[in-house]
C-alpha atoms as a PDB file:
ATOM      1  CA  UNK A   1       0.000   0.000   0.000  1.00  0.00           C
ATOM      2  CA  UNK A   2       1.392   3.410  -0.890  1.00  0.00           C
ATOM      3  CA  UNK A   3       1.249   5.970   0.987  1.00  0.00           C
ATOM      4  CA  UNK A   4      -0.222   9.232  -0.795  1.00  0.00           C
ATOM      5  CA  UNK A   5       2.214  12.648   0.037  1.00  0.00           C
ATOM      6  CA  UNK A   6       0.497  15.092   1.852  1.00  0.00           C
ATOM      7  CA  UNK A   7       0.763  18.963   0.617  1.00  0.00           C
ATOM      8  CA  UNK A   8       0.494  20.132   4.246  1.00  0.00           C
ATOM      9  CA  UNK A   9       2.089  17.982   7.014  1.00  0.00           C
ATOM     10  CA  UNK A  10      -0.186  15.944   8.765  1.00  0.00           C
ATOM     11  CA  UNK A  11       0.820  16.238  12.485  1.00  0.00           C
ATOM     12  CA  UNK A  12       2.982  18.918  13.998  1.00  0.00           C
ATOM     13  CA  UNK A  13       7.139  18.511  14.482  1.00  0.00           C
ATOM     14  CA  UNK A  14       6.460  16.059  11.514  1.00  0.00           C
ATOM     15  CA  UNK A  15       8.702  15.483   8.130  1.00  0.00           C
ATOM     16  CA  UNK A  16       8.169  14.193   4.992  1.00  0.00           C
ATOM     17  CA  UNK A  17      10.823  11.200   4.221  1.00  0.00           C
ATOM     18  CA  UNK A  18      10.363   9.129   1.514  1.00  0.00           C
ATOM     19  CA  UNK A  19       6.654   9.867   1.089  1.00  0.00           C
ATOM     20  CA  UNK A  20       6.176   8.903   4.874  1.00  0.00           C
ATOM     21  CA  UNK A  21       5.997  11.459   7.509  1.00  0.00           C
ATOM     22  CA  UNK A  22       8.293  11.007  10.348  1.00  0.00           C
ATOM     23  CA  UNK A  23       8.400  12.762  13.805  1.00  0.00           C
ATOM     24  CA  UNK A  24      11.407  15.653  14.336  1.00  0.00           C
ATOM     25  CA  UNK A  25      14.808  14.060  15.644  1.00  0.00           C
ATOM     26  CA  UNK A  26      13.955  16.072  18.596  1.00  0.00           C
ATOM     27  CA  UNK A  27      10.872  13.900  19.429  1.00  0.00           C
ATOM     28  CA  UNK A  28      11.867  10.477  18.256  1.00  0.00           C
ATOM     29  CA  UNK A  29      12.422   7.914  20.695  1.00  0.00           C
ATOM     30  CA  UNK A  30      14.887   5.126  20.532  1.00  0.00           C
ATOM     31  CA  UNK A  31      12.064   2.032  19.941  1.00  0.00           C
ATOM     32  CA  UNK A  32      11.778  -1.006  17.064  1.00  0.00           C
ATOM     33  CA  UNK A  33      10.357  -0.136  13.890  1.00  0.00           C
ATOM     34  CA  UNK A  34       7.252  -2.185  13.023  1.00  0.00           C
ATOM     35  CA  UNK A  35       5.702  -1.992   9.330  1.00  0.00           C
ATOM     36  CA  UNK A  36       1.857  -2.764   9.257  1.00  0.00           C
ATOM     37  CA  UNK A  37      -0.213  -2.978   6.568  1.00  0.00           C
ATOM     38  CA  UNK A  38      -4.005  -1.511   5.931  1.00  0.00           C
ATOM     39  CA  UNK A  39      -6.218  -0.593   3.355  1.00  0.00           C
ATOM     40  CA  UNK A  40      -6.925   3.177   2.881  1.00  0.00           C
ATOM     41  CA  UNK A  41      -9.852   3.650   4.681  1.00  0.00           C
ATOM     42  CA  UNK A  42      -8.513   2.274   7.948  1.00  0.00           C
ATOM     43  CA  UNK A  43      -5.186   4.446   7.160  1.00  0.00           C
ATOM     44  CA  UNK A  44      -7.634   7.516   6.912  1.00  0.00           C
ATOM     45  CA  UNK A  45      -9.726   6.978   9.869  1.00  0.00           C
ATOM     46  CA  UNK A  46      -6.326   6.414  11.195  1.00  0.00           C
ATOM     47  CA  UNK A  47      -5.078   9.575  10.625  1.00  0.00           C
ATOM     48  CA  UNK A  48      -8.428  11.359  10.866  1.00  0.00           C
ATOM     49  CA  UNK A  49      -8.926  10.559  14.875  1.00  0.00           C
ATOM     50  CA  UNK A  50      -4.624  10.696  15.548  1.00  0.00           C
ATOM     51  CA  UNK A  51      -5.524  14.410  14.231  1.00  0.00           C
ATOM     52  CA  UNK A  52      -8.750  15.291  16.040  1.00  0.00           C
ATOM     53  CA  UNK A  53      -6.697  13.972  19.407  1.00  0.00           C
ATOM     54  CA  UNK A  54      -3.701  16.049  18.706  1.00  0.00           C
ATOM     55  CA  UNK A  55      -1.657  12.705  18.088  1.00  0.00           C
ATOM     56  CA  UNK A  56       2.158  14.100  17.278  1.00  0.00           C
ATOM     57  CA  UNK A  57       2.133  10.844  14.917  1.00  0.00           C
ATOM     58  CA  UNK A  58       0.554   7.969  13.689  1.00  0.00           C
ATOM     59  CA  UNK A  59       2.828   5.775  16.073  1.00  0.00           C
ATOM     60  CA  UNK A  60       1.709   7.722  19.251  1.00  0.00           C
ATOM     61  CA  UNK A  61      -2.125   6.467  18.334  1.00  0.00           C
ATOM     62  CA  UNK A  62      -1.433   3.318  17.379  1.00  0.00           C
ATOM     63  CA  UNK A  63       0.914   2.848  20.383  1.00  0.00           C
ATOM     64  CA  UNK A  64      -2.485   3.848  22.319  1.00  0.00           C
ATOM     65  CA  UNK A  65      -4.918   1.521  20.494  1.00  0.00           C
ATOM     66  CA  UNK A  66      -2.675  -1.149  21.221  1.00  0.00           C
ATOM     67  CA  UNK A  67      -1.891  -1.022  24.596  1.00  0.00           C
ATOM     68  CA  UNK A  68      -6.131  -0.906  25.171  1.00  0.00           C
ATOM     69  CA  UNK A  69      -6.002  -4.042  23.439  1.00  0.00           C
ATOM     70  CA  UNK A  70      -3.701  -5.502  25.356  1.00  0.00           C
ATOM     71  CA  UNK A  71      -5.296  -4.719  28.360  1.00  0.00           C
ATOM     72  CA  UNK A  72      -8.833  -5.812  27.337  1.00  0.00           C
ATOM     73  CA  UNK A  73      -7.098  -9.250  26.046  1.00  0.00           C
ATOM     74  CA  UNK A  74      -4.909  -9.821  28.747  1.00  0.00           C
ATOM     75  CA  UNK A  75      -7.804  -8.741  31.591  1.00  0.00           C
ATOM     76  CA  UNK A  76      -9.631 -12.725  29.574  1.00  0.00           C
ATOM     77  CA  UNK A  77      -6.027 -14.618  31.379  1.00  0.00           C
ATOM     78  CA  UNK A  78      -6.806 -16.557  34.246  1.00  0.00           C
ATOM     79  CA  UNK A  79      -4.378 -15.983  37.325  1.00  0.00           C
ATOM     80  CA  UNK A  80      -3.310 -12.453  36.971  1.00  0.00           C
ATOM     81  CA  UNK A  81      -4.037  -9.753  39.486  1.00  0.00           C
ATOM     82  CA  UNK A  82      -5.514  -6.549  37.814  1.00  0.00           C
ATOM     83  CA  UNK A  83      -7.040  -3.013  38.668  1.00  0.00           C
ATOM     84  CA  UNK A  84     -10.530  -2.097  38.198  1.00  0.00           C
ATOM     85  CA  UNK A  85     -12.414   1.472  38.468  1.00  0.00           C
ATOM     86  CA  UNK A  86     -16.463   0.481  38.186  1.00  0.00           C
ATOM     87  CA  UNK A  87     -19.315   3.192  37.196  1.00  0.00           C
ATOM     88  CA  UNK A  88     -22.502   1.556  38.378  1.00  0.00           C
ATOM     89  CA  UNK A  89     -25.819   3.436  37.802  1.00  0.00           C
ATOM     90  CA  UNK A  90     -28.470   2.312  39.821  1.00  0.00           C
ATOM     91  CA  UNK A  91     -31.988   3.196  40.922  1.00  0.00           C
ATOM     92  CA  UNK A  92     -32.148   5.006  44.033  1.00  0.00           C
ATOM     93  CA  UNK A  93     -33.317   3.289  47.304  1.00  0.00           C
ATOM     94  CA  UNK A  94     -33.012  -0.543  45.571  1.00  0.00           C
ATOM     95  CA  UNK A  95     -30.232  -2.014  45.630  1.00  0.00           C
ATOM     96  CA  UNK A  96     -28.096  -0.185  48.629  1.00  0.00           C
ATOM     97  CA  UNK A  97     -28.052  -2.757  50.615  1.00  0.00           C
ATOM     98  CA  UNK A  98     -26.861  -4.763  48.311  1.00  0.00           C
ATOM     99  CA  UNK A  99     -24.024  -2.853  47.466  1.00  0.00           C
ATOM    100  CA  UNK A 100     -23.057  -2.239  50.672  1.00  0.00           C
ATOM    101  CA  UNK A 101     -22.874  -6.651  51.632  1.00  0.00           C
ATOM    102  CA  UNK A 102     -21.307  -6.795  48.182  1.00  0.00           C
ATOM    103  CA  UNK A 103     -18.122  -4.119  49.738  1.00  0.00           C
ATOM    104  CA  UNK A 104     -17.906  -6.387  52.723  1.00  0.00           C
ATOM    105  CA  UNK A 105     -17.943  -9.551  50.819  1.00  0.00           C
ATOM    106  CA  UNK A 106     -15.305  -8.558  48.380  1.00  0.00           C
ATOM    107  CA  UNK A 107     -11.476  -6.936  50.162  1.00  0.00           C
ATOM    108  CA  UNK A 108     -10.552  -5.867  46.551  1.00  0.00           C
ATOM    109  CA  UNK A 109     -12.640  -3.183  46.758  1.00  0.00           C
ATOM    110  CA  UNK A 110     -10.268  -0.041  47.684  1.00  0.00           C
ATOM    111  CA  UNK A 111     -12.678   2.798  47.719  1.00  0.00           C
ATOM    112  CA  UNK A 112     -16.288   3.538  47.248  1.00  0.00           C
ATOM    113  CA  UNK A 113     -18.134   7.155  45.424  1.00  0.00           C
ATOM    114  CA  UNK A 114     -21.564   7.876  45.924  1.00  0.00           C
ATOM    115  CA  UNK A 115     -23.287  10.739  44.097  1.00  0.00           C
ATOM    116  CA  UNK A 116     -26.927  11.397  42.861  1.00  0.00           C
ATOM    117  CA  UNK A 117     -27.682  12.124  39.137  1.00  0.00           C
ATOM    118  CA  UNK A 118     -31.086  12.943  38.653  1.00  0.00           C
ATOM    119  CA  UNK A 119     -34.207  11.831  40.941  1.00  0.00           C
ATOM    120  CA  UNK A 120     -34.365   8.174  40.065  1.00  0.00           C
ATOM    121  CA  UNK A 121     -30.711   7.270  39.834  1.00  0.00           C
ATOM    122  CA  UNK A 122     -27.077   7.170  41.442  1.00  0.00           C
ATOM    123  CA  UNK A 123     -23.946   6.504  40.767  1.00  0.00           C
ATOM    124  CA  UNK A 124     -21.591   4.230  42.874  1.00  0.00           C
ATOM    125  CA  UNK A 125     -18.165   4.143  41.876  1.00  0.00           C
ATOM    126  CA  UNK A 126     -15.486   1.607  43.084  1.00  0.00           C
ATOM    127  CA  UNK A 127     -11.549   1.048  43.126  1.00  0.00           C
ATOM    128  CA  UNK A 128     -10.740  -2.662  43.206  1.00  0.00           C
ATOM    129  CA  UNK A 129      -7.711  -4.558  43.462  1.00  0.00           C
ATOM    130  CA  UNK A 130      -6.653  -8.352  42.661  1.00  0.00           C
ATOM    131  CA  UNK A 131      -6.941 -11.298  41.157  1.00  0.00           C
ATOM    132  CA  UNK A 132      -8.682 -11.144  38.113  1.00  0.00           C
ATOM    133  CA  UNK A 133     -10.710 -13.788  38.641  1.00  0.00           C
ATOM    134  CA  UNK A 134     -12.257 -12.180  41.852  1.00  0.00           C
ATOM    135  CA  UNK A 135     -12.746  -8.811  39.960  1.00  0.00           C
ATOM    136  CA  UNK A 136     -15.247 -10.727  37.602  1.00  0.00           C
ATOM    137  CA  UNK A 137     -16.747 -12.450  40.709  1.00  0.00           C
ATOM    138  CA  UNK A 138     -17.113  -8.734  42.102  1.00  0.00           C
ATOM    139  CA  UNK A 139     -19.167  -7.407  38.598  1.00  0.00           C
ATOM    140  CA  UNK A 140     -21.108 -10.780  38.088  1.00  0.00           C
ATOM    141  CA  UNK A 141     -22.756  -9.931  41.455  1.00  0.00           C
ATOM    142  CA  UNK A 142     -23.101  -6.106  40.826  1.00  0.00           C
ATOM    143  CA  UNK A 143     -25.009  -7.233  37.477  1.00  0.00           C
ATOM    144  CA  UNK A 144     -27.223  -9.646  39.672  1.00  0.00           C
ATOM    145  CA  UNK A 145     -27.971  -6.578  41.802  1.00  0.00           C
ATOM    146  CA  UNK A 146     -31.997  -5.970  41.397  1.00  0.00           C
ATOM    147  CA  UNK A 147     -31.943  -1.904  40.164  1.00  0.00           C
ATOM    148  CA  UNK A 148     -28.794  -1.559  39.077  1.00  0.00           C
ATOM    149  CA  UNK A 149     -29.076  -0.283  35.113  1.00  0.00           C
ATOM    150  CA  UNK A 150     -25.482   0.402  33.470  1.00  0.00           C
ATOM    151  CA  UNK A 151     -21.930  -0.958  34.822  1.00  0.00           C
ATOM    152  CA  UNK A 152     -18.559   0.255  33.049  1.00  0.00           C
ATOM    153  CA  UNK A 153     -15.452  -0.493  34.336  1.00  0.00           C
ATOM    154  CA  UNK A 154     -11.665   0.072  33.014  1.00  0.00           C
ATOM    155  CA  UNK A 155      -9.486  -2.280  33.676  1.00  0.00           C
ATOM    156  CA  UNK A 156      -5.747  -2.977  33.908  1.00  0.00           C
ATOM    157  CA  UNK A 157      -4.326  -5.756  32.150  1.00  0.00           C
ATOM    158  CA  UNK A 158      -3.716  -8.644  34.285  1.00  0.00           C
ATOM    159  CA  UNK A 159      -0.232  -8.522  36.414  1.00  0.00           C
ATOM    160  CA  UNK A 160       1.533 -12.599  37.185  1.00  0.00           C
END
């Protein structure tokens, strides 16, 4: 795949070189080169979001991309120990009980945030800590919880 030149740089501190823009001397980082290959439109939606995030390069946001999916495939491996932040929205007055035998059940947790959003619902955020496998115990029983409506969590990959 060939990689069109650009008239007007396409990130800032960038170079053209051989019809591939490269980052300034000043900002390059002793690392391995790694060649990847894509069709166009990925290499434009590519370089459309590395631009609307302010991306210095192309390496800098697929650096990013990859180290999520690391972490989301590595947080699957059995026998790791991982981090966890959880958003749980939940109707108000159901399920605090609930939550609150689920903190005393569970050690991981670090650190509990309460707020209220509207009328009907709250938001309960947790820290957890530990083996992966008990971090998935810990949301399987927040999704059991009768009331509760959305759970997000970010997650670390898992540490041996």
């Amino acid at each position: 795949m060939a990689v069109a030149a650009h008239p007007m740089p396409l990130f800032k501190n960038s170079l053209t070189l051989n019809k591939a823009q490269v980052g300034v001397a000043a900002f390059l980082v002793a690392m391995p080169i790694v060649s990847v290959s894509m069709d166009d439109s990925i290499l434009r939606s590519l370089d459309d979001v590395a631009q609307r995030r302010r991306y210095r390069s192309r390496s800098e946001a697929v650096r990013e991309a990859l180290r999520e999916f690391i972490d989301v495939t590595e947080w699957g491996r059995e026998g790791g120990e991982a981090s966890v932040i959880l958003a749980v929205i939940y109707e108000k007055g159901n399920p605090r009980a609930d939550l609150a035998m689920l903190q005393h059940r569970f050690d991981e947790i670090r650190t509990m945030l309460h707020t209220h959003l509207d009328e009907a619902d709250c938001l309960q955020i947790f820290v957890a800590e530990g083996p992966t496998a008990r971090l998935k115990e810990l949301i399987a029983g927040l999704r059991r919880i009768k009331g509760v409506k959305v759970i997000k969590f970010i997650q670390t990959a898992a540490r041996r």
